[in-house]
N, C-alpha and C. Protein backbone atom coordinates (compact mmCIF):
# COMPACT_ATOMS: atom_id res chain seq x y z
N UNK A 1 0.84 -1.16 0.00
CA UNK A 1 0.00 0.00 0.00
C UNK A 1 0.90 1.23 0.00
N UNK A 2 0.70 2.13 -0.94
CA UNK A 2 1.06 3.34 -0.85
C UNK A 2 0.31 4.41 -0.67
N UNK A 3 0.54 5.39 0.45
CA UNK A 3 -0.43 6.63 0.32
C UNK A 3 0.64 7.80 0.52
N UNK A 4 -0.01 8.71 -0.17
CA UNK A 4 0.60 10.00 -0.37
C UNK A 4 0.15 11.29 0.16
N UNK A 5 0.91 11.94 1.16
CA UNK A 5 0.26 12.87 2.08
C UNK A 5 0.97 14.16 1.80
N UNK A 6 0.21 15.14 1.77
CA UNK A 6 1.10 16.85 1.27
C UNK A 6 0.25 17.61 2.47
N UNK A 7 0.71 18.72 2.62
CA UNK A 7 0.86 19.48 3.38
C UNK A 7 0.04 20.84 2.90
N UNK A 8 -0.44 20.53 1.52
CA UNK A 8 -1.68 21.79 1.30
C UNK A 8 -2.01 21.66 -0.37
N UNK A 9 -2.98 22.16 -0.31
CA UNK A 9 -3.79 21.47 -1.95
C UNK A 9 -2.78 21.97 -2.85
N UNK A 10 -3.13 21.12 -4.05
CA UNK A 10 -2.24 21.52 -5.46
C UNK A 10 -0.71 21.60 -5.75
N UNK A 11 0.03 20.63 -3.99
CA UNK A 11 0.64 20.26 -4.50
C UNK A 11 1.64 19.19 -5.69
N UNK A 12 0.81 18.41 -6.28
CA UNK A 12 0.31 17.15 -7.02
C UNK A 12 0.43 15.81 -6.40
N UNK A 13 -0.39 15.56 -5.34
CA UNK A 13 -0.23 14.37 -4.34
C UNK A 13 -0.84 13.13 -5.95
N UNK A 14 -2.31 13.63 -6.26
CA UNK A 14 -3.18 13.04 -6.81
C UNK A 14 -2.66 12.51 -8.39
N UNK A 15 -1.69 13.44 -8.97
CA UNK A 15 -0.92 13.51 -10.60
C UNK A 15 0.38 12.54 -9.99
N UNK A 16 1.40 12.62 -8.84
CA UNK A 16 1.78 11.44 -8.60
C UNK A 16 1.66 10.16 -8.35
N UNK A 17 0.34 10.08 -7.53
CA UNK A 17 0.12 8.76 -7.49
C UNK A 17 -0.70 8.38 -8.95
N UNK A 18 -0.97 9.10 -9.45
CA UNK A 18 -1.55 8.84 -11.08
C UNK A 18 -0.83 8.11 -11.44
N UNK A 19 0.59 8.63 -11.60
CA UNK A 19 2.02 8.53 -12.35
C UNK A 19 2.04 7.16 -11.86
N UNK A 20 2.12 7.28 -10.70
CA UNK A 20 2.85 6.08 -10.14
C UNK A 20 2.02 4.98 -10.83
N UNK A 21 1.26 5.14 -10.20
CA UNK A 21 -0.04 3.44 -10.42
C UNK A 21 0.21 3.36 -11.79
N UNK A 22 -0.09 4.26 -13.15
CA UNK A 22 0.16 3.72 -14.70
C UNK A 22 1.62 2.92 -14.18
N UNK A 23 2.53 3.66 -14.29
CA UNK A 23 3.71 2.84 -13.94
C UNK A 23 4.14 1.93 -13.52
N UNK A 24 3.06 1.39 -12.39
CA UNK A 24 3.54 0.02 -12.36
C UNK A 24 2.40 -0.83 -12.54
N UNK A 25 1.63 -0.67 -13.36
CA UNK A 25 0.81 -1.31 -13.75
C UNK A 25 1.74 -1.64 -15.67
N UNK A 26 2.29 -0.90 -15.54
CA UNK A 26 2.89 -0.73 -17.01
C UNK A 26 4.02 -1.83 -16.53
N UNK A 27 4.49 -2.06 -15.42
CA UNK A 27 5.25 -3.48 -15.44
C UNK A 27 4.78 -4.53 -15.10
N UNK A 28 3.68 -4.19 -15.19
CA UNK A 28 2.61 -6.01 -15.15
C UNK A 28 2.20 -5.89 -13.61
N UNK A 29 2.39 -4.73 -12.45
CA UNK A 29 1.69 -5.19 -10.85
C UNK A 29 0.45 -5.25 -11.01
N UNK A 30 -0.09 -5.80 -10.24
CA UNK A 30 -1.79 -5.48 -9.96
C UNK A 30 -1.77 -3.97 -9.14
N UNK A 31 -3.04 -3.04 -10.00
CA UNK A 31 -2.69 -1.83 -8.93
C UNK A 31 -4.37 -1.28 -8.54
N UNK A 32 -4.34 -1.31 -7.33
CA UNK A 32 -5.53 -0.88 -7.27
C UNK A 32 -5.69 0.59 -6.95
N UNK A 33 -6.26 1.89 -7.61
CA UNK A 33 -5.61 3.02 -7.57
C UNK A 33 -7.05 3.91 -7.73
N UNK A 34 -7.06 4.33 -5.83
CA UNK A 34 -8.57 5.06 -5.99
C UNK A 34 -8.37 6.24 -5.55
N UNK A 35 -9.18 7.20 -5.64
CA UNK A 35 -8.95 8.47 -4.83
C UNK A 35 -9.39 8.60 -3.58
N UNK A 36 -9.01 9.91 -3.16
CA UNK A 36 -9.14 9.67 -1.50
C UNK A 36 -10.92 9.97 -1.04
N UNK A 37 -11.46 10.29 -1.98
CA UNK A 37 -13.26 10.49 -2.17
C UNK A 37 -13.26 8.74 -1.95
N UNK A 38 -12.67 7.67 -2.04
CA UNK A 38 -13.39 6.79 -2.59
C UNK A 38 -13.20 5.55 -1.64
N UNK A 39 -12.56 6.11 -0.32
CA UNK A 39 -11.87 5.41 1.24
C UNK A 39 -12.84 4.58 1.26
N UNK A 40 -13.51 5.13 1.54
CA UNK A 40 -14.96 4.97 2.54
C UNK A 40 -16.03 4.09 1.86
N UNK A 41 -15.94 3.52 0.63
CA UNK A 41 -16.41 2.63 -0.25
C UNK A 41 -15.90 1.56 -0.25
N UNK A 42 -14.70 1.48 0.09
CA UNK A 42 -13.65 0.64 0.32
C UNK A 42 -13.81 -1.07 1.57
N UNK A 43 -15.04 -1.35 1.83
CA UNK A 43 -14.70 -2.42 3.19
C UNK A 43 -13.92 -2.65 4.05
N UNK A 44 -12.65 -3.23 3.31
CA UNK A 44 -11.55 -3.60 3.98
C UNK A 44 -11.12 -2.62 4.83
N UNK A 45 -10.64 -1.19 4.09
CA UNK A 45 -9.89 -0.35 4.58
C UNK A 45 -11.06 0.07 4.98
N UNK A 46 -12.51 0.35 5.54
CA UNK A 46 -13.00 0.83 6.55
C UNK A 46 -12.93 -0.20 7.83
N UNK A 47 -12.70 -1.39 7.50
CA UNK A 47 -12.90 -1.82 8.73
C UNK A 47 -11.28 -1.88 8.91
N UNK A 48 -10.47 -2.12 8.51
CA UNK A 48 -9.04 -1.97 9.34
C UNK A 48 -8.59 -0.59 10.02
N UNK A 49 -9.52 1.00 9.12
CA UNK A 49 -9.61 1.59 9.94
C UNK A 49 -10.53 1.71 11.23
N UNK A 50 -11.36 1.10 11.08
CA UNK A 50 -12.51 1.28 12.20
C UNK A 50 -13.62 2.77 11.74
N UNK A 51 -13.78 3.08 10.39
CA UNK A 51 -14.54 4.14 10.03
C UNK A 51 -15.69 3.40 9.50
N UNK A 52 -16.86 4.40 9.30
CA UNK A 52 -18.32 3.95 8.93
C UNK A 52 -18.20 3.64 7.48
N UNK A 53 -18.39 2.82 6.97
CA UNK A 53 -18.87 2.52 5.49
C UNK A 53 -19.92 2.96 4.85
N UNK A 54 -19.26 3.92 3.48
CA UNK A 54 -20.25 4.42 3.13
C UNK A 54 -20.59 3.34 1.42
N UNK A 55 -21.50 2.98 1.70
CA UNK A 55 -22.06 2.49 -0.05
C UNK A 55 -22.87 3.14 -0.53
């Protein structure tokens, strides 16, 4: 798991991890590559965080 944390909007957190995920999806990884709107849809990572699930 990779997450990417900045310190104030527009620094390109969202265009790097873009970058990134084509990239290694471009060497054959499996990448699963969501935005941060899209946590909370997520199961797993709501329950390993302990947050409400939103569907």
């Amino acid at each position: 798991m990779i997450s990417v944390i900045g310190s104030s909007p527009s620094v390109g957190k969202s265009t790097l991890c873009r970058a990134l995920a084509d990239w290694l999806a471009g060497l054959g990884a499996s990448v699963d590559h969501f935005e941060e709107a899209d946590v909370l849809t997520r199961r797993r990572l709501t329950e390993l965080l302990r947050l409400p699930t939103r569907l």
